[in-house]
Structures are given as structure tokens and as C-alpha cells.
PDB file of N, CA and C in Angstrom:
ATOM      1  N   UNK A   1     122.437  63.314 124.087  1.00  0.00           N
ATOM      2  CA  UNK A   1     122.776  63.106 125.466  1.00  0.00           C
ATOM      3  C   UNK A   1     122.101  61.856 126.050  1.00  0.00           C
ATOM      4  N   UNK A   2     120.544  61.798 125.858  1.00  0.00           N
ATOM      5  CA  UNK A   2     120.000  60.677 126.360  1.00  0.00           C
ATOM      6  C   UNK A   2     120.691  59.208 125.985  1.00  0.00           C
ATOM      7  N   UNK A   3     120.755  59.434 124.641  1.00  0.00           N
ATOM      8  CA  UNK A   3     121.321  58.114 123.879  1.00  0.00           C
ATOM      9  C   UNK A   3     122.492  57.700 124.527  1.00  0.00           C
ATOM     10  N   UNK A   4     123.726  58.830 124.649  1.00  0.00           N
ATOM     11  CA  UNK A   4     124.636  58.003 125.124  1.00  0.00           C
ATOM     12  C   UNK A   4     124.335  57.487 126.426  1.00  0.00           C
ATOM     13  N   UNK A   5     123.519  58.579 127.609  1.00  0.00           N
ATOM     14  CA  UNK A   5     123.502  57.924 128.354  1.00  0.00           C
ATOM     15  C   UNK A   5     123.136  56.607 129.323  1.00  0.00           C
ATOM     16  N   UNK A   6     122.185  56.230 127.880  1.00  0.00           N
ATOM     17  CA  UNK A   6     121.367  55.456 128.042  1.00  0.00           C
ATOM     18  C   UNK A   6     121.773  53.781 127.264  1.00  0.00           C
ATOM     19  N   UNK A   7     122.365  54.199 126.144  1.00  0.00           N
ATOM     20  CA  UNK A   7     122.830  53.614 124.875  1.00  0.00           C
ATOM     21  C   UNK A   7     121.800  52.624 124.104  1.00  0.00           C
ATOM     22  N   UNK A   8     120.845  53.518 123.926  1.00  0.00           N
ATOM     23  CA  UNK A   8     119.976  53.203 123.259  1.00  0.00           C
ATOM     24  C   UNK A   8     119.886  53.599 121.827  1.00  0.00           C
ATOM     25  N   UNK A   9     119.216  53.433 121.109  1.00  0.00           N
ATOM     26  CA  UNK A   9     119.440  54.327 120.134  1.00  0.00           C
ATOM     27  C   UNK A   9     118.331  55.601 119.656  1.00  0.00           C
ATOM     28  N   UNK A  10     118.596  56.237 119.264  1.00  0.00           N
ATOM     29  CA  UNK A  10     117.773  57.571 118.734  1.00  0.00           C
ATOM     30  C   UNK A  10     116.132  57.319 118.302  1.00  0.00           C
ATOM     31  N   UNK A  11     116.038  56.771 117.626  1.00  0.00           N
ATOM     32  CA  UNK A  11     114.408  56.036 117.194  1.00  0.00           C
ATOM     33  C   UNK A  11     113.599  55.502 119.035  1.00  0.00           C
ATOM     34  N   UNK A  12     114.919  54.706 119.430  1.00  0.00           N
ATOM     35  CA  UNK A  12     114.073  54.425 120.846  1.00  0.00           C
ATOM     36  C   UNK A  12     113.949  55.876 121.673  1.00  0.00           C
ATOM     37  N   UNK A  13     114.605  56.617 121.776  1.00  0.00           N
ATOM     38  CA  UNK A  13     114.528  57.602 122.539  1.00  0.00           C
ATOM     39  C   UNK A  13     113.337  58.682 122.199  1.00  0.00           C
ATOM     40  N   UNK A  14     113.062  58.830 120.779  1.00  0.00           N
ATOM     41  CA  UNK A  14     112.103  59.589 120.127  1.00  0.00           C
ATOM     42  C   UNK A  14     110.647  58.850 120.759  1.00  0.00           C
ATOM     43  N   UNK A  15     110.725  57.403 120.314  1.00  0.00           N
ATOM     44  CA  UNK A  15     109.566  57.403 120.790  1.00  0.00           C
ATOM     45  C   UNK A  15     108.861  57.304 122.095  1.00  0.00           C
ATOM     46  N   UNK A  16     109.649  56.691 123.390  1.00  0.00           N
ATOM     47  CA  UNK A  16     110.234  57.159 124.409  1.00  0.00           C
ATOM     48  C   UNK A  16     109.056  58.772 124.593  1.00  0.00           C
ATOM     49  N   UNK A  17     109.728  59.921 123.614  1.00  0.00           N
ATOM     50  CA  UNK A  17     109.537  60.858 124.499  1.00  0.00           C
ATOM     51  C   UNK A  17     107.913  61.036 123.541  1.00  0.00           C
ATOM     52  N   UNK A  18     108.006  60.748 122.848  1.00  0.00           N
ATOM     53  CA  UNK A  18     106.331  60.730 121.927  1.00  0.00           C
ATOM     54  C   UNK A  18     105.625  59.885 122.508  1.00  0.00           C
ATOM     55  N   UNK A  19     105.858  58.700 123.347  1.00  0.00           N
ATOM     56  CA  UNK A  19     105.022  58.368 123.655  1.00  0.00           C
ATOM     57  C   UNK A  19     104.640  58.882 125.494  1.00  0.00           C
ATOM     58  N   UNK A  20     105.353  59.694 125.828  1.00  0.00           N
ATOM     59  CA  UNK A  20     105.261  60.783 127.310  1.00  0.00           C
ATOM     60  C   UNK A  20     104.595  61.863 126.921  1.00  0.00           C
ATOM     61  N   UNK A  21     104.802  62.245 125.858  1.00  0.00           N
ATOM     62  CA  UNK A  21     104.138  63.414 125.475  1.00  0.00           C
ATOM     63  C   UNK A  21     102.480  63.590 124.746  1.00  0.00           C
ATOM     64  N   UNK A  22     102.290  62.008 124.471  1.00  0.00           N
ATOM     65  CA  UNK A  22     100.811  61.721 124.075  1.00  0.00           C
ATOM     66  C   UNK A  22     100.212  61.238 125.383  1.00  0.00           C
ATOM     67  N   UNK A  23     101.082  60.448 126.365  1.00  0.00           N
ATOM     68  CA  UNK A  23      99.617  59.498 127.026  1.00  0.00           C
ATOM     69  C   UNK A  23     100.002  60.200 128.770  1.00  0.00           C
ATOM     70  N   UNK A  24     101.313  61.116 128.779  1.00  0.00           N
ATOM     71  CA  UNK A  24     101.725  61.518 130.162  1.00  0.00           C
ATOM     72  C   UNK A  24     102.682  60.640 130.625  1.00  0.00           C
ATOM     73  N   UNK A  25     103.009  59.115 130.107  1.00  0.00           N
ATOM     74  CA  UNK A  25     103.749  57.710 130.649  1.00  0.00           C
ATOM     75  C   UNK A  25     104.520  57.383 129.526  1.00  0.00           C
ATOM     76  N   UNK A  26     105.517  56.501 130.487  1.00  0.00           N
ATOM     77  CA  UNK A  26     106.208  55.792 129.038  1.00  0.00           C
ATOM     78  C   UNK A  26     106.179  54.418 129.285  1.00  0.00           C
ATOM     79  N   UNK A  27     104.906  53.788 129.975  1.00  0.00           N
ATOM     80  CA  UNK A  27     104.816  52.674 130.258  1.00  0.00           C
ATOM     81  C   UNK A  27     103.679  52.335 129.382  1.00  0.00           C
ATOM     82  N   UNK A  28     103.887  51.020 128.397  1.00  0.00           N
ATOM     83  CA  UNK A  28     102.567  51.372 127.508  1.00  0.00           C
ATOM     84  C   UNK A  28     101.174  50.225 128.239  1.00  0.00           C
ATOM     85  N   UNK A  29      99.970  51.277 127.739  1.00  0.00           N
ATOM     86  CA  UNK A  29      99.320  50.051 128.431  1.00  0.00           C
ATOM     87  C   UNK A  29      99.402  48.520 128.255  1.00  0.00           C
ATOM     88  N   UNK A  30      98.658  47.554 129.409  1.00  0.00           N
ATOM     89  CA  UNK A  30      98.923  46.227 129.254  1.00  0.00           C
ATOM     90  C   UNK A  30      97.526  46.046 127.715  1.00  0.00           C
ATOM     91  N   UNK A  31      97.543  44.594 127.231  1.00  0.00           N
ATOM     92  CA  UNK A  31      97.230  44.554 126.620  1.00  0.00           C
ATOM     93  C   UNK A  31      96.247  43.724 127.159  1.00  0.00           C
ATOM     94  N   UNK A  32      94.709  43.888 126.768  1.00  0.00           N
ATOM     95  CA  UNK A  32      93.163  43.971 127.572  1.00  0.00           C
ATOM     96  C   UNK A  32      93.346  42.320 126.974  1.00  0.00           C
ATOM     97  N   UNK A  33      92.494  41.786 127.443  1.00  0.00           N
ATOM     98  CA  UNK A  33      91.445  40.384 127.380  1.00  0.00           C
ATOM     99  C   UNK A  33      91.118  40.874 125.455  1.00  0.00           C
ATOM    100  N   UNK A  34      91.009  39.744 124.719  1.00  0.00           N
ATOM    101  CA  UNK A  34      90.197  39.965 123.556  1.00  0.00           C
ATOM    102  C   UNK A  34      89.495  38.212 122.872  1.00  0.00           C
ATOM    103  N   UNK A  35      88.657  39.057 122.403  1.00  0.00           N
ATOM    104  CA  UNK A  35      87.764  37.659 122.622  1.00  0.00           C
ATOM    105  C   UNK A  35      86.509  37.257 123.489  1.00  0.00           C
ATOM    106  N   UNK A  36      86.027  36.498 123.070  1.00  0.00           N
ATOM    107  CA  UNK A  36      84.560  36.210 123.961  1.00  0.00           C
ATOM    108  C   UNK A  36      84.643  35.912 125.482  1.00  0.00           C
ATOM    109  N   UNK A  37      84.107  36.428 126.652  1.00  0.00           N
ATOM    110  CA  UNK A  37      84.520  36.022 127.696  1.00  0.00           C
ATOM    111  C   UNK A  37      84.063  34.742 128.289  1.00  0.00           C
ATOM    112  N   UNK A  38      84.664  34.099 128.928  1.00  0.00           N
ATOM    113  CA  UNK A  38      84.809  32.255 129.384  1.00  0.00           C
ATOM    114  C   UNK A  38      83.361  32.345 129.899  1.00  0.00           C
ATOM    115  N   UNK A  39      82.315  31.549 129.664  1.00  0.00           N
ATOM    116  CA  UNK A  39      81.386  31.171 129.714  1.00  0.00           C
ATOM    117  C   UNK A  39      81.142  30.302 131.482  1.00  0.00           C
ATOM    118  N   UNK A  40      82.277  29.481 131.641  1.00  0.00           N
ATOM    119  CA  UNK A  40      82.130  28.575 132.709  1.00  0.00           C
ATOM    120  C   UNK A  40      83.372  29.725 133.431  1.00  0.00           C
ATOM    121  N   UNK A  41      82.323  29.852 135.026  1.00  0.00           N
ATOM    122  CA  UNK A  41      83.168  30.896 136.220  1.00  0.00           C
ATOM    123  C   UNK A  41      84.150  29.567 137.044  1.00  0.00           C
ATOM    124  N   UNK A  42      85.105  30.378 137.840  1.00  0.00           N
ATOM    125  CA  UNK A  42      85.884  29.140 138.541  1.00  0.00           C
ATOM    126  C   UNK A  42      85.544  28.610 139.268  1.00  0.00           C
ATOM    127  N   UNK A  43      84.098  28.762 139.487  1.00  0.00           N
ATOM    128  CA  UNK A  43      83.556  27.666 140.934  1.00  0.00           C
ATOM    129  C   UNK A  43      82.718  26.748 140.038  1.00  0.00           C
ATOM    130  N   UNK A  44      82.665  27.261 138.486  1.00  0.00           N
ATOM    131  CA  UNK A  44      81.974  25.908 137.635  1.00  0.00           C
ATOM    132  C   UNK A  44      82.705  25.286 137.619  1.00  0.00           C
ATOM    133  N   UNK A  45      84.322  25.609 136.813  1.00  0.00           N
ATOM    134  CA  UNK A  45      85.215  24.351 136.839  1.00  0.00           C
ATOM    135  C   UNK A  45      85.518  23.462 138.326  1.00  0.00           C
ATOM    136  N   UNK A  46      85.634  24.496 138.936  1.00  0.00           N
ATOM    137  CA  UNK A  46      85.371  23.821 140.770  1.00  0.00           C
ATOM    138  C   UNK A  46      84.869  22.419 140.335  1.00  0.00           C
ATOM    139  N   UNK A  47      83.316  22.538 140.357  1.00  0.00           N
ATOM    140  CA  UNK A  47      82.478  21.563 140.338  1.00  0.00           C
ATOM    141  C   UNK A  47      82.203  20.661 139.567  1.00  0.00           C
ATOM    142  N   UNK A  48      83.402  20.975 138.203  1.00  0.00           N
ATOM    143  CA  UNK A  48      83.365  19.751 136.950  1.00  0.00           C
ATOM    144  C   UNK A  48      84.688  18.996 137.802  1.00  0.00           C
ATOM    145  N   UNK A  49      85.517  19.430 138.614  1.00  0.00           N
ATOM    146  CA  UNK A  49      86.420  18.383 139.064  1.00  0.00           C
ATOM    147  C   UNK A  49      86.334  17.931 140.073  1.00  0.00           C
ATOM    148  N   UNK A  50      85.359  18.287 141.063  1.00  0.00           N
ATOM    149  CA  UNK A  50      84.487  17.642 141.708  1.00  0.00           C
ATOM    150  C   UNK A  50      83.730  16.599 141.530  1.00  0.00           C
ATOM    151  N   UNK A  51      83.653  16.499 140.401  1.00  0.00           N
ATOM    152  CA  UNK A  51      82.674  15.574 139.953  1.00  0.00           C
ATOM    153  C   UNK A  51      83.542  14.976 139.201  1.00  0.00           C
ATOM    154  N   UNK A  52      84.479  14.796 139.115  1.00  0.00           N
ATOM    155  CA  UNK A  52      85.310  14.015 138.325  1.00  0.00           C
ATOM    156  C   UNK A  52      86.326  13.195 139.542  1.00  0.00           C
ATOM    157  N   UNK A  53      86.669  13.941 140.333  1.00  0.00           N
ATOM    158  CA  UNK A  53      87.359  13.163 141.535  1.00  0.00           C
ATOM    159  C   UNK A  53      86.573  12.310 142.221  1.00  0.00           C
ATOM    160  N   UNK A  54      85.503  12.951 142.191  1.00  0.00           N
ATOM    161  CA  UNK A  54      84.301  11.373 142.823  1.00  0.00           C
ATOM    162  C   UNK A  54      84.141  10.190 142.165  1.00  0.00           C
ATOM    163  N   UNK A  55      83.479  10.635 140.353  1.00  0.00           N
ATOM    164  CA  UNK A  55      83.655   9.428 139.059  1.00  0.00           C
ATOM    165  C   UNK A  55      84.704   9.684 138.621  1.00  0.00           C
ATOM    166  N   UNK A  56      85.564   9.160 138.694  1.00  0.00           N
ATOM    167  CA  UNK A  56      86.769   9.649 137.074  1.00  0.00           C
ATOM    168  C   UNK A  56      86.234   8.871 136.323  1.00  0.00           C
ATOM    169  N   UNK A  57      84.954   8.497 135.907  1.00  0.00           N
ATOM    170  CA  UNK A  57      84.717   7.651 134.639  1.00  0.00           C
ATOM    171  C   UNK A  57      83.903   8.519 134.350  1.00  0.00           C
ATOM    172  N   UNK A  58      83.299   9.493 134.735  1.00  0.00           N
ATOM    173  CA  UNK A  58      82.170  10.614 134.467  1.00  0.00           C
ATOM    174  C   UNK A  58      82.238  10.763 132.888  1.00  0.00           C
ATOM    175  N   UNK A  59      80.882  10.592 131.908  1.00  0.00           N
ATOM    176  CA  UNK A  59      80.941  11.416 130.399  1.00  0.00           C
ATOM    177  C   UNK A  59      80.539  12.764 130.460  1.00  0.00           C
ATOM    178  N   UNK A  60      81.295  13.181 129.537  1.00  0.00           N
ATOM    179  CA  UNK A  60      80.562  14.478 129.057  1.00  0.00           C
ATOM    180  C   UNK A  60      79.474  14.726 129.331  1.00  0.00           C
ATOM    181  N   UNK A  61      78.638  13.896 128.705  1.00  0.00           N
ATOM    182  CA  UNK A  61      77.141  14.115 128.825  1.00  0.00           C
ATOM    183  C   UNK A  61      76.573  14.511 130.429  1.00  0.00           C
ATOM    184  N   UNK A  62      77.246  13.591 131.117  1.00  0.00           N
ATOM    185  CA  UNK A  62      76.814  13.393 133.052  1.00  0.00           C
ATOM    186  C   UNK A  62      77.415  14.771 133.100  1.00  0.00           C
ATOM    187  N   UNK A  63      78.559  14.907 133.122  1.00  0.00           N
ATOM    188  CA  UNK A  63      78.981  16.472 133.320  1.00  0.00           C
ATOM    189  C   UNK A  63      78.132  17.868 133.349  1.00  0.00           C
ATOM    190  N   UNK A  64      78.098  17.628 131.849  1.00  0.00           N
ATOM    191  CA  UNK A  64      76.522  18.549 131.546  1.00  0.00           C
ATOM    192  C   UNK A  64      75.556  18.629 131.839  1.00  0.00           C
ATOM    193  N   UNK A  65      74.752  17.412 132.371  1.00  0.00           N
ATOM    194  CA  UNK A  65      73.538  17.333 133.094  1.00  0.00           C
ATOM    195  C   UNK A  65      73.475  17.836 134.354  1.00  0.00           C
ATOM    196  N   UNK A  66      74.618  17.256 135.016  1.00  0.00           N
ATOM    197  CA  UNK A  66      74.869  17.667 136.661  1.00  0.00           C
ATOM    198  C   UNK A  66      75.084  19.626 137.094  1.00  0.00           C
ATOM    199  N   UNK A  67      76.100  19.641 135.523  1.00  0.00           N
ATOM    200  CA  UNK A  67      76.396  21.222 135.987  1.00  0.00           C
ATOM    201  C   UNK A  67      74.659  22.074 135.933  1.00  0.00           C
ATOM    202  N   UNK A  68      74.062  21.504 134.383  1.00  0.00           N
ATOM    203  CA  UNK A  68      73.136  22.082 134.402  1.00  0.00           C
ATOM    204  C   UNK A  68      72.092  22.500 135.248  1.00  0.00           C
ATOM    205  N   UNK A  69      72.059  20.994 136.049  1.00  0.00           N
ATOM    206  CA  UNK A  69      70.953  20.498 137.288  1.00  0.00           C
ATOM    207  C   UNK A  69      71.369  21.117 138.762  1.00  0.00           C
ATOM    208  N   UNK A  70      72.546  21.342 138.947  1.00  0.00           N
ATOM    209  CA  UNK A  70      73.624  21.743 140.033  1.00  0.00           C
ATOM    210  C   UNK A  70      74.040  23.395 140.073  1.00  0.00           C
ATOM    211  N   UNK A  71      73.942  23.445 138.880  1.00  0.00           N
ATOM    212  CA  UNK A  71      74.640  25.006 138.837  1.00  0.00           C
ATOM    213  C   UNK A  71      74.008  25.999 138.141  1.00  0.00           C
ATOM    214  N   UNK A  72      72.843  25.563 137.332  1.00  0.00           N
ATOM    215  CA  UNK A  72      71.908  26.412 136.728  1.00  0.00           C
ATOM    216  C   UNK A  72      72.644  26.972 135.192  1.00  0.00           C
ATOM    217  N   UNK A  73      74.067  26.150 135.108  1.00  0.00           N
ATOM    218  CA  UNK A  73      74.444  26.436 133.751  1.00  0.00           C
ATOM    219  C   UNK A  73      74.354  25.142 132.875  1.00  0.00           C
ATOM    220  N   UNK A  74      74.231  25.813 131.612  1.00  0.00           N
ATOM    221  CA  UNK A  74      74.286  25.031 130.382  1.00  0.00           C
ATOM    222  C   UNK A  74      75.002  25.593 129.437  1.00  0.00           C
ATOM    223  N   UNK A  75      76.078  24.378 128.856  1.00  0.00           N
ATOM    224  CA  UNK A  75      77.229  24.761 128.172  1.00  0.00           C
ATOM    225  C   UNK A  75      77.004  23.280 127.537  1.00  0.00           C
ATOM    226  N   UNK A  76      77.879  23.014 126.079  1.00  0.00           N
ATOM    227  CA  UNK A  76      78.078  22.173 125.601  1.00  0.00           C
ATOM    228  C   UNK A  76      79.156  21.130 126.216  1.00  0.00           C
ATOM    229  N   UNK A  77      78.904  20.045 125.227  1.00  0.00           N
ATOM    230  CA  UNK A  77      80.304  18.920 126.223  1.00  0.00           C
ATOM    231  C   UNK A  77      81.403  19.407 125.764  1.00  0.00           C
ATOM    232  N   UNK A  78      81.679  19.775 124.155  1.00  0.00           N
ATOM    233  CA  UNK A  78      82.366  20.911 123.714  1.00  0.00           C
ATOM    234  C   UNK A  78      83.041  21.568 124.899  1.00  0.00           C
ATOM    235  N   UNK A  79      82.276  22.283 124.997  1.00  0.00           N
ATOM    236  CA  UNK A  79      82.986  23.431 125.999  1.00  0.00           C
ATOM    237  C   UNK A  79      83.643  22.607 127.390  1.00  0.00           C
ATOM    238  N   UNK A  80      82.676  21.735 127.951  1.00  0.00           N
ATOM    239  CA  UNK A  80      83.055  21.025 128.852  1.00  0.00           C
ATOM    240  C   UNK A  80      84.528  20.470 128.505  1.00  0.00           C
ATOM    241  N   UNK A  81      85.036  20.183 127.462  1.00  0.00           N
ATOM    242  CA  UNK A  81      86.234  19.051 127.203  1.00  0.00           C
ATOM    243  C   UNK A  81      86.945  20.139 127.187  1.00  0.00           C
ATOM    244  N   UNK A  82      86.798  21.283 126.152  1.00  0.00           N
ATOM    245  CA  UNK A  82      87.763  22.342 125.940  1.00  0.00           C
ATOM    246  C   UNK A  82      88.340  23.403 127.659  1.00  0.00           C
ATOM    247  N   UNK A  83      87.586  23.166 128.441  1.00  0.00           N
ATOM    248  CA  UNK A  83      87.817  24.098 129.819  1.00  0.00           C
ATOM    249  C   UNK A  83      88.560  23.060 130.522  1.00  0.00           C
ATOM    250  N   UNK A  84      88.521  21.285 130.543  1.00  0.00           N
ATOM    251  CA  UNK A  84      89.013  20.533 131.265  1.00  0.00           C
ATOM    252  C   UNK A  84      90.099  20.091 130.597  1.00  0.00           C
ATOM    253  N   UNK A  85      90.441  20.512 129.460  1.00  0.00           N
ATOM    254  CA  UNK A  85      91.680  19.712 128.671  1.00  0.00           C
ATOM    255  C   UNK A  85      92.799  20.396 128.785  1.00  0.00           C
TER     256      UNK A  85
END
């Protein structure tokens, strides 16, 4: 009955009801964050383009010094290039 009314097919409908009958929903959860969490918050990057709209000739290195000296973080230029690229 479901199938036709639905026109889905049988496998979808099974799991459909297996998966209502394990979690209460047939909405499956979203899928979480995985991986290390971002090191630089959005008011760091804030302040790396801040500092880049003032110098746009700014290095890496100045970047890093300033955030360090400015924001109490320390991150590589690494990281610095990889969050601004």
C-alpha cells in the first residue's frame, strides 16, 4: 500500500519504517563536525583582515606577530595562509 502510494520502492519503505522504529524519526541525524576544531575564532580572522586592509603588503610573519601580540594567539603562518586562502 505504502509503495504504491508513495511509489517508492519496498527496500525504501522498509527502511523508512526501521529506521522509525529504532530512533522514533525518519529524519536521519545531520552529520556532526569531524575533525580537529579551527584553532583561529571569527574575530581572529576579523583581525587578520584588518590588518590586511590597512597593509595589503602585510607577511605572514607580521600577521603572526601582531595576532600573537594583539590577540594572545599563536598559530603558524601555515595556518595563517590556510584560514586566509
Amino acid at each position: 500500500e505504502i509503495v504504491q502510494a508513495t511509489g517508492t520502492s519496498h527496500r525504501t519503505v522498509n527502511w523508512v519504517l526501521q529506521l522509525s522504529r529504532l530512533t522514533g524519526s525518519v529524519v536521519k541525524k545531520p552529520c556532526t563536525a569531524s575533525g580537529r576544531p579551527h584553532t583561529l575564532t571569527a574575530h581572529d580572522v576579523q583581525y587578520l583582515l584588518s590588518c590586511i586592509r590597512h597593509s595589503p603588503d602585510i607577511y605572514l610573519s607580521e600577521l603572526q606577530y601582531h595576532l600573537e601580540k594583539t590577540r594572545g594567539v599563536y598559530v603558524s603562518t601555515c595556518t595563517i595562509q590556510h584560514t586566509l586562502w
